[in-house]
Protein backbone atom coordinates (compact mmCIF):
# COMPACT_ATOMS: atom_id res chain seq x y z
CA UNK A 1 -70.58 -11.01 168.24
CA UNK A 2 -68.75 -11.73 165.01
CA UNK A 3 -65.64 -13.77 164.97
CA UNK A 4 -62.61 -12.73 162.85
CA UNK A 5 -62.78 -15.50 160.50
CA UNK A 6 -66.64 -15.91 159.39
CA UNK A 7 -67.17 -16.17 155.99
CA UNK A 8 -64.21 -18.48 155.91
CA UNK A 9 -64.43 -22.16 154.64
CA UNK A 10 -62.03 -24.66 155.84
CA UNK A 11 -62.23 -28.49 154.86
CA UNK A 12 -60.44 -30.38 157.16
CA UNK A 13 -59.17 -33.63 155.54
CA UNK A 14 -56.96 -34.28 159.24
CA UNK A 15 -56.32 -36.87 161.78
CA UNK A 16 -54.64 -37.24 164.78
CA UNK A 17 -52.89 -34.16 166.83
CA UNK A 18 -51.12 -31.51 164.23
CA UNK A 19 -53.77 -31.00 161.71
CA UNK A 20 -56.69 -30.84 163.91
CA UNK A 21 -54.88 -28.23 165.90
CA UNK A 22 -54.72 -26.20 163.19
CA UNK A 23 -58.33 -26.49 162.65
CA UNK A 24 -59.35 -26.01 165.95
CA UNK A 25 -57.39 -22.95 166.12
CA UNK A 26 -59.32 -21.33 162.61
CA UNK A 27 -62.49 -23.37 164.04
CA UNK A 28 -62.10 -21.15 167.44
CA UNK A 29 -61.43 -17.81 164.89
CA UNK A 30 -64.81 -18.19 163.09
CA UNK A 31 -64.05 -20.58 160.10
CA UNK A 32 -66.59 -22.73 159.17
CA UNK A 33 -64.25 -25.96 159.39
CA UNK A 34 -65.73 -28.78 158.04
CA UNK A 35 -64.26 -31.96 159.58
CA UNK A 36 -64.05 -35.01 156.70
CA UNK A 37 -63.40 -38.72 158.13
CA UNK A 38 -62.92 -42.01 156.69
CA UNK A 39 -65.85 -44.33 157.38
CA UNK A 40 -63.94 -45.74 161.09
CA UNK A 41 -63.31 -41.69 161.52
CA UNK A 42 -59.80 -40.40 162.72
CA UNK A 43 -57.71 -42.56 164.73
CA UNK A 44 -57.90 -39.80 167.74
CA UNK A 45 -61.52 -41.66 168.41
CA UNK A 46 -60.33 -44.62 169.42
CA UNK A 47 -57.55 -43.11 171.75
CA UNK A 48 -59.18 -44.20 174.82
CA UNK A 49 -59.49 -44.62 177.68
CA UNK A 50 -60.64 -42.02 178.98
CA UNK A 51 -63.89 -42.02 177.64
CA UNK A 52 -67.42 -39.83 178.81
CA UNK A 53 -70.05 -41.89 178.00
CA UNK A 54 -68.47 -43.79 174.93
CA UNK A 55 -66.49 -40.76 173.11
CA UNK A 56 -63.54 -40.28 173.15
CA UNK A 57 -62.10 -37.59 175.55
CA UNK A 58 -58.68 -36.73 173.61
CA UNK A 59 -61.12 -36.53 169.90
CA UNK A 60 -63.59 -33.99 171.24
CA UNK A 61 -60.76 -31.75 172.89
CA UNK A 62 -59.00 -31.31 169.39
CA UNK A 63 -62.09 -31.02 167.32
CA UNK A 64 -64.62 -28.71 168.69
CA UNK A 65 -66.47 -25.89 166.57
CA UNK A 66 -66.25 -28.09 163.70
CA UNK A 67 -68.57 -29.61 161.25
CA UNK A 68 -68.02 -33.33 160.56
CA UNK A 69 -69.07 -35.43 157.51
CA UNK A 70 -67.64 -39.26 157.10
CA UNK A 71 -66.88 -40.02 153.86
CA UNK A 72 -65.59 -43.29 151.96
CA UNK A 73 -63.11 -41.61 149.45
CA UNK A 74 -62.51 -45.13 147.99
CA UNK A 75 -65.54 -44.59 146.56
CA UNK A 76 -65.75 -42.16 143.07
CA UNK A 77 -69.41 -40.72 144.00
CA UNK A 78 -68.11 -39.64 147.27
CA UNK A 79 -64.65 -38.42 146.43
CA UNK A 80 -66.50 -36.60 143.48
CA UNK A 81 -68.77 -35.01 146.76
CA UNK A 82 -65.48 -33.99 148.45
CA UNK A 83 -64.37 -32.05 144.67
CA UNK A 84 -67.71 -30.50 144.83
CA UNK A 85 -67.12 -29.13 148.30
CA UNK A 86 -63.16 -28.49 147.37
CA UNK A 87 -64.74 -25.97 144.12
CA UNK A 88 -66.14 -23.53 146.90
CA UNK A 89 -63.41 -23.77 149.98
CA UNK A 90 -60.93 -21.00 151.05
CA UNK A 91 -58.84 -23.48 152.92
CA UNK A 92 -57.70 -27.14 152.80
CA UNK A 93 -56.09 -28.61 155.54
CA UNK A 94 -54.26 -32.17 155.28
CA UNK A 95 -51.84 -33.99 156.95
CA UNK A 96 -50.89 -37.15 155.01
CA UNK A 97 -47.96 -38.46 153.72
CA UNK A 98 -46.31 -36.94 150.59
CA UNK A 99 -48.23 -38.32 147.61
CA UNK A 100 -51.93 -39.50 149.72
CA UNK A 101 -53.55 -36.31 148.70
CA UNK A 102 -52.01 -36.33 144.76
CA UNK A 103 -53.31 -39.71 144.35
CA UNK A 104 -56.76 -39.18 145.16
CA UNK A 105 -56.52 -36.49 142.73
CA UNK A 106 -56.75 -33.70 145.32
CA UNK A 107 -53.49 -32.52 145.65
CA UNK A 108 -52.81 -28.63 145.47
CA UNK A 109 -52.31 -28.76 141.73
CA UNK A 110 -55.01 -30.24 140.85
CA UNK A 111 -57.38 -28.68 143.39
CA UNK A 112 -56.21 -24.98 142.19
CA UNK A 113 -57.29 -25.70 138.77
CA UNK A 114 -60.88 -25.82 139.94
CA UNK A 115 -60.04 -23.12 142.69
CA UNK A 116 -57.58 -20.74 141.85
CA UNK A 117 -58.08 -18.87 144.95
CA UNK A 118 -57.74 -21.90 147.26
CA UNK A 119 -54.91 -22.19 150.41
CA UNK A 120 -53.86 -25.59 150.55
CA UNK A 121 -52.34 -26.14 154.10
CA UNK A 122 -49.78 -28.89 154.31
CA UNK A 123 -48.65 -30.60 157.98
CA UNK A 124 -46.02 -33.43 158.01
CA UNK A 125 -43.03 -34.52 159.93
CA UNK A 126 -40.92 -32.72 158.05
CA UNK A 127 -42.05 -30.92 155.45
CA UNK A 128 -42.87 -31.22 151.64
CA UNK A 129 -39.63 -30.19 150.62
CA UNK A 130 -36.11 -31.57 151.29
CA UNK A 131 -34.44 -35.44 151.73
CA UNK A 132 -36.94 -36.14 154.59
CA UNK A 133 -40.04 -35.34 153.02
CA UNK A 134 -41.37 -38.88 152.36
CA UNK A 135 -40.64 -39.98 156.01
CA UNK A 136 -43.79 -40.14 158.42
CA UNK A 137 -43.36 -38.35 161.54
CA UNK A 138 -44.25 -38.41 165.08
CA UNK A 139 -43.90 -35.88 168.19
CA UNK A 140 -41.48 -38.59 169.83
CA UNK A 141 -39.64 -38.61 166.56
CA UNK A 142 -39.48 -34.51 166.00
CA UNK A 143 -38.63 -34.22 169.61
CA UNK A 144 -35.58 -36.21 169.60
CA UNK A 145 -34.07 -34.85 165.88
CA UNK A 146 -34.70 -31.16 166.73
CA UNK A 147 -32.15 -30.82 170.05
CA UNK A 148 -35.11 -30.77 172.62
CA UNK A 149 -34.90 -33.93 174.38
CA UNK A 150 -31.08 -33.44 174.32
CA UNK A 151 -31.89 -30.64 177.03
CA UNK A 152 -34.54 -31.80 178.92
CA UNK A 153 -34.52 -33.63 182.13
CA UNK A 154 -33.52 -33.44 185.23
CA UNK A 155 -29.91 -32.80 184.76
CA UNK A 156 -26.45 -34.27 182.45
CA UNK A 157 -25.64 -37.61 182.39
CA UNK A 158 -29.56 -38.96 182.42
CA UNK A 159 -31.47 -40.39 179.96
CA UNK A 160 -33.34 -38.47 177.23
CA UNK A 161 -36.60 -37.16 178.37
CA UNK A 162 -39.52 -35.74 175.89
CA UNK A 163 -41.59 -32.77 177.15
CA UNK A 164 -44.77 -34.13 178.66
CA UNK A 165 -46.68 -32.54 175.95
CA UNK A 166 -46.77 -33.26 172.30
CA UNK A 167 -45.20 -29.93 171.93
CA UNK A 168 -44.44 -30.67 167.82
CA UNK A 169 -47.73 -31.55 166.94
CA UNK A 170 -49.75 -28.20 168.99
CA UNK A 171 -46.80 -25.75 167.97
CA UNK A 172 -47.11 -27.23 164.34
CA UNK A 173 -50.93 -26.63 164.37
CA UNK A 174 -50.18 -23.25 165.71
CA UNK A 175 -48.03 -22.63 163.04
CA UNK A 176 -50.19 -23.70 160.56
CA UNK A 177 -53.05 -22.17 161.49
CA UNK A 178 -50.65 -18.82 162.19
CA UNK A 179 -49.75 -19.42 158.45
CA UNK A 180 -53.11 -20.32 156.91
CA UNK A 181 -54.35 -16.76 158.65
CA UNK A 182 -51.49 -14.96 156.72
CA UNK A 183 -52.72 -16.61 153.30
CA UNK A 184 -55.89 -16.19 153.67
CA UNK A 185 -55.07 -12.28 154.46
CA UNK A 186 -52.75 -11.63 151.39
CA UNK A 187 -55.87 -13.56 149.44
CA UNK A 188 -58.55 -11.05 150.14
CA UNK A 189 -56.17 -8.13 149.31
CA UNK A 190 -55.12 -10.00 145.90
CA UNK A 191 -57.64 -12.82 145.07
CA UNK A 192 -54.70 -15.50 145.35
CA UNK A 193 -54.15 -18.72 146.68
CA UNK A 194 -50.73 -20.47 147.53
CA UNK A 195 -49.57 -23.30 149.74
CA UNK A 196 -48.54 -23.17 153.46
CA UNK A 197 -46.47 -25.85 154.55
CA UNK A 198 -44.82 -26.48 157.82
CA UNK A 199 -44.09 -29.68 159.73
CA UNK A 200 -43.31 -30.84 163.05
CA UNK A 201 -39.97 -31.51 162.89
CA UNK A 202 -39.85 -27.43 162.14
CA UNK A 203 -42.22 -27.00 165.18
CA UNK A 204 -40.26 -28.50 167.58
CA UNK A 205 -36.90 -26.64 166.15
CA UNK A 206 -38.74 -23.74 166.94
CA UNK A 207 -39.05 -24.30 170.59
CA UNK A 208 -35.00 -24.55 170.70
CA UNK A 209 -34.53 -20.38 170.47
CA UNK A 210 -32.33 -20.19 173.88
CA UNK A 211 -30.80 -23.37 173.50
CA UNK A 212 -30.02 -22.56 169.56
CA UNK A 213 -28.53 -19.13 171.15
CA UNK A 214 -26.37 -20.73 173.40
CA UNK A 215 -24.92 -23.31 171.18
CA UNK A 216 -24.53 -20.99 167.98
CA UNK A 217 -22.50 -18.42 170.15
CA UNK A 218 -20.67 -20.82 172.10
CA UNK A 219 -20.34 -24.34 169.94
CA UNK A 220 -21.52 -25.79 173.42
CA UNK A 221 -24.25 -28.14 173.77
CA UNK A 222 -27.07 -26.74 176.49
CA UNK A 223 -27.80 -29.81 178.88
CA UNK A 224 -30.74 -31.00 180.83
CA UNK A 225 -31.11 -28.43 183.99
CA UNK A 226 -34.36 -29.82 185.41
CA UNK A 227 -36.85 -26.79 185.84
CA UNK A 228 -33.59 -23.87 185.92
CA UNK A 229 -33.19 -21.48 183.35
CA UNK A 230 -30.01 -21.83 180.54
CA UNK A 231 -29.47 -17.92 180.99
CA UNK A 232 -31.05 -16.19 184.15
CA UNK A 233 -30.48 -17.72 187.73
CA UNK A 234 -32.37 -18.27 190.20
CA UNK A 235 -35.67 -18.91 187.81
CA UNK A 236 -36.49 -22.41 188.93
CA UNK A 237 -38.76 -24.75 190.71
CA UNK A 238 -37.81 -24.39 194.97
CA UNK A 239 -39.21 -26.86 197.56
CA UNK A 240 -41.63 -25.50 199.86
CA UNK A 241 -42.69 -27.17 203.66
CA UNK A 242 -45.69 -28.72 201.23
CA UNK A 243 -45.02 -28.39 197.76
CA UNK A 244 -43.17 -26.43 195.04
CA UNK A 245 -42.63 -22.72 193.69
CA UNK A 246 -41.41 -21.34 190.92
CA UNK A 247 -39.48 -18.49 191.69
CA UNK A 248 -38.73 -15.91 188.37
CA UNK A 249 -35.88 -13.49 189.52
CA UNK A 250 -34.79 -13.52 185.99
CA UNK A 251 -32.73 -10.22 186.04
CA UNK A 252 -30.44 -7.95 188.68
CA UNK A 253 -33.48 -5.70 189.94
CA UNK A 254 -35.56 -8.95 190.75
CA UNK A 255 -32.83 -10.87 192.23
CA UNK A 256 -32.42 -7.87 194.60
CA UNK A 257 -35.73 -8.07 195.58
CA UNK A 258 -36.20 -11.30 195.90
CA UNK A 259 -33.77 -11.73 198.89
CA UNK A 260 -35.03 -8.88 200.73
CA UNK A 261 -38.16 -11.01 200.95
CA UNK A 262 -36.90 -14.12 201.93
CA UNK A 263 -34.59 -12.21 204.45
CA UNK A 264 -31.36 -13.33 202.87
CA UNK A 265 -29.84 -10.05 202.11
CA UNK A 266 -26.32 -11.61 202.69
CA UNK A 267 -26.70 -13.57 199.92
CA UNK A 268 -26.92 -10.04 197.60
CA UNK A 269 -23.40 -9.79 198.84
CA UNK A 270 -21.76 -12.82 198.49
CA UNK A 271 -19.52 -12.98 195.88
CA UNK A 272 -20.39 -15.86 193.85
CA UNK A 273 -24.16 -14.07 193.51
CA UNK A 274 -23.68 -10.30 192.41
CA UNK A 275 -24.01 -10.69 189.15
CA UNK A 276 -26.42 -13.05 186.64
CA UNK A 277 -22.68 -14.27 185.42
CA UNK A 278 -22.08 -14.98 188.90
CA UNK A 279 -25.02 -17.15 190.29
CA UNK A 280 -25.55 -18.90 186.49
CA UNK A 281 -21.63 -20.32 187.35
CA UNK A 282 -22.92 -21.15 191.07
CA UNK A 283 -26.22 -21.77 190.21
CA UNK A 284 -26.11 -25.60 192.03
CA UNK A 285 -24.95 -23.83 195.17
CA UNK A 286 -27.04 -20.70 195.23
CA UNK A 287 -30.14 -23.43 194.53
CA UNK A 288 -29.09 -25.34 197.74
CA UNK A 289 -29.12 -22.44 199.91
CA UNK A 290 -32.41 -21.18 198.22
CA UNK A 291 -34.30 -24.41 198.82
CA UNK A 292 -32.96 -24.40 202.56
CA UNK A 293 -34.87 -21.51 203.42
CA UNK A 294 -37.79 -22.20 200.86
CA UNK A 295 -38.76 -25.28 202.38
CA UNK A 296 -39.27 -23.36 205.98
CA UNK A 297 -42.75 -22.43 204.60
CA UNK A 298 -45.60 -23.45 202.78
CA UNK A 299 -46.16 -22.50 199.21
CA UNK A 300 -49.03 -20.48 199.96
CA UNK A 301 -47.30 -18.36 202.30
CA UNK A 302 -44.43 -17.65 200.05
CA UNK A 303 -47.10 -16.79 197.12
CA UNK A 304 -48.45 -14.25 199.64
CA UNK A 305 -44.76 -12.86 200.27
CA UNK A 306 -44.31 -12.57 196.52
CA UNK A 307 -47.16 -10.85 195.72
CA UNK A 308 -46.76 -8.30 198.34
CA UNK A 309 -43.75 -7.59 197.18
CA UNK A 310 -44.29 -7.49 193.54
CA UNK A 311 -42.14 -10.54 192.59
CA UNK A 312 -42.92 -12.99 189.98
CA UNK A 313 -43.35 -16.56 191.58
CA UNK A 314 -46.71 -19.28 191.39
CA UNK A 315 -47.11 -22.48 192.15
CA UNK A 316 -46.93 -26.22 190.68
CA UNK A 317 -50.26 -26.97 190.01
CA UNK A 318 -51.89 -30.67 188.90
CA UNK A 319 -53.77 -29.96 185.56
CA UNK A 320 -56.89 -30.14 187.98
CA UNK A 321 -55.16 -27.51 190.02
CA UNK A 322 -55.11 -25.36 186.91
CA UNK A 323 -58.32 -25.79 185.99
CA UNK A 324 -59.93 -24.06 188.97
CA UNK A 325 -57.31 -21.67 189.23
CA UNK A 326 -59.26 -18.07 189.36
CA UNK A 327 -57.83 -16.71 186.70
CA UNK A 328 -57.67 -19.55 184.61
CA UNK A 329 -61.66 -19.42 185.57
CA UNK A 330 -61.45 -15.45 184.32
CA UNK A 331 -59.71 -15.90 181.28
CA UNK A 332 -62.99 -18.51 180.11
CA UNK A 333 -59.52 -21.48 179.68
CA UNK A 334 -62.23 -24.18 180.69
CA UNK A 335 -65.74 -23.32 179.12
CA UNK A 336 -68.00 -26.15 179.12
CA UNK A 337 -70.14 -27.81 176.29
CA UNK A 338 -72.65 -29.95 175.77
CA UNK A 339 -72.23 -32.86 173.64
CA UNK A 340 -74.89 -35.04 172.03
CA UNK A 341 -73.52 -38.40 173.80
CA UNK A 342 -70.80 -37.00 176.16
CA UNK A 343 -72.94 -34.59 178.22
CA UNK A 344 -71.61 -31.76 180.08
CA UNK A 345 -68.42 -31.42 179.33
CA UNK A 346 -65.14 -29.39 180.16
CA UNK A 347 -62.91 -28.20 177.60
CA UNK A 348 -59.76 -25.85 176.87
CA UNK A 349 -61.05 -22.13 176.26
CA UNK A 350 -59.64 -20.39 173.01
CA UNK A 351 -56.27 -18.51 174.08
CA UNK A 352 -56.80 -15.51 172.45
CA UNK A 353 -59.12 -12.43 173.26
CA UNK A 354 -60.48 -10.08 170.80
CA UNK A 355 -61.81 -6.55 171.59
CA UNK A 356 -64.34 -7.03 169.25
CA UNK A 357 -64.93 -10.79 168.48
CA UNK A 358 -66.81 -13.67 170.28
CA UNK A 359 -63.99 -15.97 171.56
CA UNK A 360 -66.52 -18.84 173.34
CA UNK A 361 -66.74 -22.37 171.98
CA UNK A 362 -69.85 -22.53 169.99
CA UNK A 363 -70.20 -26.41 169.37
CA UNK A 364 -68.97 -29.28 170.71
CA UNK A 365 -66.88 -31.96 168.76
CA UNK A 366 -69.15 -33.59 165.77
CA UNK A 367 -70.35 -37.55 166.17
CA UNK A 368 -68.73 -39.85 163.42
CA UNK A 369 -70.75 -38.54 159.91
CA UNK A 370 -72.78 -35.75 162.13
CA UNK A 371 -73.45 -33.32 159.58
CA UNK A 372 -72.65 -35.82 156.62
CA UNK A 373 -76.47 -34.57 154.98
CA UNK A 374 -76.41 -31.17 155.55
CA UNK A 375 -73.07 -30.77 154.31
CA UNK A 376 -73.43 -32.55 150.94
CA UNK A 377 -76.58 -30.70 150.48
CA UNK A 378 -73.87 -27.82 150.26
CA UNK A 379 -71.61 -29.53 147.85
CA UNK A 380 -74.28 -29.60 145.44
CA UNK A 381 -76.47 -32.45 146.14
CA UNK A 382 -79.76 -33.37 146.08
CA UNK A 383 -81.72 -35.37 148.40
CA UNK A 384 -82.04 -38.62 146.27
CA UNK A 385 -77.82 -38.38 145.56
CA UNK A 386 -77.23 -37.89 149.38
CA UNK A 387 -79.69 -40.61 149.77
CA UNK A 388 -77.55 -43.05 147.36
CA UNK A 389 -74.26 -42.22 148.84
CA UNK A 390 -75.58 -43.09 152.21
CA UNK A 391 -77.49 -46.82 151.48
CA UNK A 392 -73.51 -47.45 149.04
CA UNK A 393 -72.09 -46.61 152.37
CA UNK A 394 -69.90 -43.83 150.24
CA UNK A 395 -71.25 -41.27 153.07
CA UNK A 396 -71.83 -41.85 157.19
CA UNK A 397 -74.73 -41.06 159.26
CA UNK A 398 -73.88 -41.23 163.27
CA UNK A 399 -75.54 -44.50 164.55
């Protein structure tokens, strides 16, 4: 089956988390993302351990369904190589810091003189624009300055504590890739190129919407509150005889529910519960009588009390757990590949279906300079030119 964006040529000039995301996301889509890397290759391949038989684990997650070619831009015949494959491209992708790109002589103004049509996709800490835009930035960083680690923990008074994830960098590769898929609509309708820029200092902003609510309405600062909801009580983590479970009774109707299966219909009645008003001002207390009857039973009998009564609630799982999770297993989350070095291997699946498109991973992650040949052949080259560029060391074979 086709994918939505075949016929779509990305070069990749990325390292690291944010930019590679974004690739992997078009990658996923269809693009033809080719993958360029200094001679050592991106910094994300020597982010081990953990390894599978010397790669590294954390570089072939973000780069899958790419091409990869290893090039020593230092070097004029193979930054002219890059030009070449710039002329033909619908989409650049680059991360770097405000100025890398311009100084090579690949920056979006130059690069649209040769390509009017191109989209030039720009990922930083915090943006082209604005009194921060020569700063580097890091998820740590863009956590911190956005609110988010002002509100996450276990509860007021503790110290600051970053979401597990590198939530910046995926929701700014998101973002960007969201982005690049706009451009690259409003190009086929009108032939024109522009740039997309968006940063991770924006990303994690964006993962502030309730918190933002709360503090624009009320001037208040939301606080840590562990796994509890800032607006809709109970919709938390509860301990279980063995475990944990997330309960959701996130409005009146499920709240209602909800204690008819757990057989506490008294507290429905109490006073400091009736409303969402109510239990968010008593929401300590009402948790402490929750988890008192919660931890009578496993987690797996509660799941089955849930479900039979039509009330959102799932477990904690390890990542392991998740993995082999049935519908995790349905919804293809962790396809497997097989890599030239690494073998068998699990990976994420693509998290979003089409219809009408194949949404399977097609390739696995590229080997340092993989495709380095083939691809210069498509800038333009011929075989004694790719041959020269290789013996300079300009261009990178896989050893």
């Amino acid at each position: 089956m086709a994918r939505p964006l075949e016929g779509c040529r990305v070069i990749e000039l990325t390292h690291i988390m944010a930019g590679p995301v974004c690739g992997l996301m078009l990658a996923d889509m269809g693009a033809d993302v080719i993958k360029v890397e200094r001679p050592n290759g991106d910094d994300t391949r020597r982010t081990v351990p953990p390894e599978i038989n010397g790669e590294s684990a954390a570089y072939m997650m973000m780069n899958r369904n790419k091409r990869g070619i290893s090039l020593d831009l230092k070097q004029p015949e193979a930054l002219q190589a890059l030009k070449n494959l710039l002329k033909d491209a619908d989409v650049v992708i680059e991360n770097f810091r405000k100025g890398t790109m311009e100084r090579l002589g690949i920056g979006y103004e130059e690069v649209r003189k040769t390509n009017p049509g191109i989209i030039y996709t720009s990922l930083s800490g915090f943006g082209r624009t604005g009194p921060y835009a020569d700063r580097g930035g890091f998820d740590l960083i863009a956590q911190g300055m956005s609110g988010l680690m002002s509100c996450t923990g276990v509860g007021p008074g503790q110290p600051p504590v970053k979401v597990a994830a590198p939530i910046s960098d995926i929701t700014a590769g998101i973002l960007a890739a969201m982005g690049t898929a706009a451009a690259y609509a409003h190009k086929l309708k009108t032939g024109e190129g522009q740039c997309v820029d968006t940063s991770l200092f924006e990303a994690a902003i964006t993962q502030t919407y309730w918190q933002s609510a709360i503090a624009f309405a009320t001037g208040i600062n939301p606080q840590p509150m562990g796994s509890a909801h800032p607006l809709n009580a109970p919709y938390q983590a509860f301990r279980t005889s063995d475990g944990w479970i997330n309960i959701g009774a996130a409005n009146q109707s499920n709240w209602e529910r909800f204690v008819k299966l757990i057989d506490a219909e008294h507290l429905a009645e109490d006073p400091r519960y009736v409303t969402n008003a109510d239990r968010m001002a008593n929401r300590e207390a009402l948790a402490a009588e929750l988890d008192a009857i919660l931890c009578k039973r496993s987690t797996q009998e509660w799941l089955d009390v849930m479900e039979g009564g039509g009330m959102p609630a799932g477990p904690v799982y390890t990542i392991t757990e998740m993995q082999n999770d049935p519908q995790a297993v349905a919804r293809d989350m962790v396809p497997e590949l097989d890599h030239p070095k690494a073998g068998r291997m699990q990976t994420l699946g693509m998290p979003v279906k089409f219809s009408d498109a194949a949404d399977t991973p097609r390739r696995p992650a590229p080997l340092l300079g993989q495709h380095t040949r083939e691809i210069l052949a498509e800038a333009g080259l011929d075989a004694t030119q790719i041959e020269a560029l290789v013996s300079a060391g300009a261009a990178i074979e896989p050893k």
